[in-house]
Protein backbone atom coordinates (compact mmCIF):
# COMPACT_ATOMS: atom_id res chain seq x y z
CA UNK A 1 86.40 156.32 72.62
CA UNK A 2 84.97 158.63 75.27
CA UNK A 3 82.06 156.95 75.81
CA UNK A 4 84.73 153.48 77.09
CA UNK A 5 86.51 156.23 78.91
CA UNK A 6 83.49 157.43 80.72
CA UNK A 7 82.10 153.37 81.17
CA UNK A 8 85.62 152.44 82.25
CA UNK A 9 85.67 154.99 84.71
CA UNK A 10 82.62 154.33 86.48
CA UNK A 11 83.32 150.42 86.72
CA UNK A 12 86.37 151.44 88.95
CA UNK A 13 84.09 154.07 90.76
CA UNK A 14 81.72 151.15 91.22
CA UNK A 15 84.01 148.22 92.22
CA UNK A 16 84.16 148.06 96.26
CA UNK A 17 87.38 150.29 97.48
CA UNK A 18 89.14 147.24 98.59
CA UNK A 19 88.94 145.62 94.81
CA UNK A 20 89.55 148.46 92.92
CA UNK A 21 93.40 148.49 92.66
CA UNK A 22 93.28 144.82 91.41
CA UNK A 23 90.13 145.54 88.75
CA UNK A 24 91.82 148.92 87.30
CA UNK A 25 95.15 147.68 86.94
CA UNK A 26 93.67 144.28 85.12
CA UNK A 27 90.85 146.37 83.08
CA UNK A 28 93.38 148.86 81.91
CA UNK A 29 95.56 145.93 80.91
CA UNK A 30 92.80 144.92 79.35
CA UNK A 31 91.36 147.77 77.36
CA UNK A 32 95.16 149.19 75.85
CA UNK A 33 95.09 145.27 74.41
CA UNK A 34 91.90 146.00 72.88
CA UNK A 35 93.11 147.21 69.14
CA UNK A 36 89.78 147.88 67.33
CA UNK A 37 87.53 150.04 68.94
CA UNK A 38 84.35 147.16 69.54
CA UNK A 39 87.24 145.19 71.31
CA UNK A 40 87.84 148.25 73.41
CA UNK A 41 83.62 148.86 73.64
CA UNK A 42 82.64 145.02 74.75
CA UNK A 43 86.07 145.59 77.21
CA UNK A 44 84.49 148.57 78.40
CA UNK A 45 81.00 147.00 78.72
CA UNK A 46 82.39 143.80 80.51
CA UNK A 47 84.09 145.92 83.17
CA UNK A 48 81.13 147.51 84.27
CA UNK A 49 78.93 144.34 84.60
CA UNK A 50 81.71 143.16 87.02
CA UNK A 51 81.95 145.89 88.79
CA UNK A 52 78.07 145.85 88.94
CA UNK A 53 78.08 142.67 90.29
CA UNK A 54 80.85 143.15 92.74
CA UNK A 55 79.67 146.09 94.32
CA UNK A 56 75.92 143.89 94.61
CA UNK A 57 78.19 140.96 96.10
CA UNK A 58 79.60 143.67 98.67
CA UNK A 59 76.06 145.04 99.28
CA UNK A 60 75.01 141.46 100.47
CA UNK A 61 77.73 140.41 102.35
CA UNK A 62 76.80 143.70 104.19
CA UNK A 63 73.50 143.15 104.85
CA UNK A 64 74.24 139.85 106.04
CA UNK A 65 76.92 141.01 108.55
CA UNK A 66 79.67 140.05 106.56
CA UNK A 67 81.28 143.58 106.76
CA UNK A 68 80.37 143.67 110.30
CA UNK A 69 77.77 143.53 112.30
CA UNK A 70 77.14 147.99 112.98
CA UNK A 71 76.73 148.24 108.73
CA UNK A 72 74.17 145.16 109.09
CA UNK A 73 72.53 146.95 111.68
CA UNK A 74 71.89 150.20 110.05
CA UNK A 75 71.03 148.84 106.77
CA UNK A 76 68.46 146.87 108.30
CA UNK A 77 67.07 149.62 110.04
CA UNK A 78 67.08 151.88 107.04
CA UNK A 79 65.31 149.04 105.15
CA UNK A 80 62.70 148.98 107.91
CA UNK A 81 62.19 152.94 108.39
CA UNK A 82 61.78 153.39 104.30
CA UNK A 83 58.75 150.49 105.14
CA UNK A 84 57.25 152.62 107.73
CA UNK A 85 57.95 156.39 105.73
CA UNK A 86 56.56 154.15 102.60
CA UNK A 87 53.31 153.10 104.52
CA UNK A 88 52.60 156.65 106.27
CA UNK A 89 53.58 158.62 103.29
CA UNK A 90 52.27 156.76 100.15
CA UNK A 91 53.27 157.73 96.35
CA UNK A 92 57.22 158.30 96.06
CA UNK A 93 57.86 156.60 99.12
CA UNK A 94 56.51 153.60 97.92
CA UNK A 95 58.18 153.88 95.21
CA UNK A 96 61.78 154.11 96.47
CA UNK A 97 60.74 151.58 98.86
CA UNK A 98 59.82 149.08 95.67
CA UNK A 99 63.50 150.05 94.10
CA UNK A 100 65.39 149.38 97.63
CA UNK A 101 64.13 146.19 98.34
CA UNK A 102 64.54 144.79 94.36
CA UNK A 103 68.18 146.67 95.33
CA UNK A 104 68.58 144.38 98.14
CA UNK A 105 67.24 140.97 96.93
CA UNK A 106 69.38 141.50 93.96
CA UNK A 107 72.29 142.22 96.70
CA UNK A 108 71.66 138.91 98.96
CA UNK A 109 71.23 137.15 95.33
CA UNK A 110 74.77 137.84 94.83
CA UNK A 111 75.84 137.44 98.43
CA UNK A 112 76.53 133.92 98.57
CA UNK A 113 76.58 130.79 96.69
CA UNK A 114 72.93 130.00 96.76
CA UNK A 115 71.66 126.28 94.78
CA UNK A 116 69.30 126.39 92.47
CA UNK A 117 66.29 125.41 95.19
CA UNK A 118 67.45 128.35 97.16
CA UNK A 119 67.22 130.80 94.01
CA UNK A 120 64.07 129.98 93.48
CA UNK A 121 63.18 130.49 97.16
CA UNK A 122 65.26 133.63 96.92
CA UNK A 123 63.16 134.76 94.88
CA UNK A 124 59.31 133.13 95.21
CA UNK A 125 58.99 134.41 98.89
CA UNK A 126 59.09 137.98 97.73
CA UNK A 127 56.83 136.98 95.42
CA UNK A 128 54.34 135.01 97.71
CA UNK A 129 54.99 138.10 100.44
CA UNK A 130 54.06 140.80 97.78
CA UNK A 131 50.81 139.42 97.37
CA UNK A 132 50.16 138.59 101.01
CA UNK A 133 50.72 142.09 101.52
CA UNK A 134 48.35 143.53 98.67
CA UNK A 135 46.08 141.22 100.14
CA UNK A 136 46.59 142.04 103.04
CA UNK A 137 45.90 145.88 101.87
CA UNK A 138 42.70 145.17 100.34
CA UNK A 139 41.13 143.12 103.07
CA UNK A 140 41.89 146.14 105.31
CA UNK A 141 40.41 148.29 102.99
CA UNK A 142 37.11 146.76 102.52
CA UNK A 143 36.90 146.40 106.17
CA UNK A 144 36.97 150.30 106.44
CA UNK A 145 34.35 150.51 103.36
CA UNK A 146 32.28 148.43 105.00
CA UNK A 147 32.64 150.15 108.54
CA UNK A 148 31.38 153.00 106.79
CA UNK A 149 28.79 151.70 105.11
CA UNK A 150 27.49 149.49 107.70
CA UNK A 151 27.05 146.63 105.28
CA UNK A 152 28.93 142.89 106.38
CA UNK A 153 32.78 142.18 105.29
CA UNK A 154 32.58 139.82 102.39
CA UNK A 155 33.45 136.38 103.48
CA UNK A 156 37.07 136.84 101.21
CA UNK A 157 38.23 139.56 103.48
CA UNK A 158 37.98 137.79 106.75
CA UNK A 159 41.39 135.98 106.41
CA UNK A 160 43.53 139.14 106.94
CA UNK A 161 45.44 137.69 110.03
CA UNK A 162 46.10 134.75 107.93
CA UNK A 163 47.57 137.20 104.87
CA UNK A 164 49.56 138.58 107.77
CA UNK A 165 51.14 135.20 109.00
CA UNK A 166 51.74 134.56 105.07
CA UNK A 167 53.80 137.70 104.78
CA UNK A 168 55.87 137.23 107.91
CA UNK A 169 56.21 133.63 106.81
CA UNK A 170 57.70 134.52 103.73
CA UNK A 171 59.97 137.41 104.68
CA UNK A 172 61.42 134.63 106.91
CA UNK A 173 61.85 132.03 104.81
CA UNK A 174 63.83 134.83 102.47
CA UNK A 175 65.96 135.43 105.17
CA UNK A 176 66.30 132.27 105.99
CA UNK A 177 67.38 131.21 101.93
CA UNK A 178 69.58 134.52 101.86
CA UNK A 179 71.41 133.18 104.96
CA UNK A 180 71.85 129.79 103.37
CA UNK A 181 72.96 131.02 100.78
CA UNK A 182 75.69 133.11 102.19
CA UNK A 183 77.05 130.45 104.27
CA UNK A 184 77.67 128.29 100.79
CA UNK A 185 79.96 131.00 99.45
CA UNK A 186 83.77 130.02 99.81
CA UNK A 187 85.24 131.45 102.32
């Protein structure tokens, strides 16, 4: 029974501060209902997926500006100065950088009330920008190998500007789907 105390207890934690009255009062209706203690377990369990999933709903309605435009802002620019720590520093910072942008797609997933074509574009021009960028990577590193050298680029790593305009292309057109998206939800 602790171990639905302690799950219960971090679903309200989790659940936005303006939901949280409504949640607790209807999860605690919930789990004193519960008689046998796998009732009171899957209770438990269910609370916490909601509250996971309205705390990534608030997280994308916040990167999209829907809990003003100052939060937007500074997410955004957070977002962006992890990319440039993650490209100076390497290792960890790549890392957390990997974890905060899965964060956030998962976020502007849940933001709106995206179609099925826009899930899939929610989630192929990551994707298609991931390996724009890796390309991207590796055409500037064989360009410094062969600097060094002093032997010729290969002819597949003279297409870097065109990995470039891939990558921008695509973090667009994931905006643009995450914006869609959002402006489907009900209001």
């Amino acid at each position: 029974m602790a171990d639905n105390d302690r799950r219960f207890r971090n679903a309200i934690r989790i659940t936005p501060k303006d939901e949280r009255p409504r949640y607790a009062e209807e999860w605690t209706h919930d789990l004193q209902e519960a008689t046998v203690a796998d009732n009171a377990s899957d209770v438990a369990r269910g609370a916490l997926g909601v509250a996971l999933r309205r705390r990534a709903r608030w997280a994308g309605h916040a990167l999209l500006g829907g809990r003003g435009i100052g939060l937007a802002v500074l997410l955004w620019l957070g977002i962006i100065g992890l990319m440039i720590i993650a490209f100076l520093g390497g290792g960890l910072f790549e890392l957390s950088l990997l974890v905060i942008l899965v964060l956030a797609l998962v976020a502007l997933t849940f933001a709106g009330l995206p179609s099925r074509l826009t899930y899939v574009f929610l989630f192929a021009f990551p994707i298609i920008g991931l390996a724009a960028a890796a390309y991207c990577w590796w055409v500037l590193g064989v360009q410094i190998d062969a600097a060094d050298t002093g032997a010729s680029v290969p002819p597949a790593a003279t297409h870097g500007g065109l990995g470039l305009i891939v990558l921008a292309a695509s973090g667009l057109g994931f905006v643009v789907a995450a914006v869609i998206g959002y402006a489907r939800r009900p209001n």
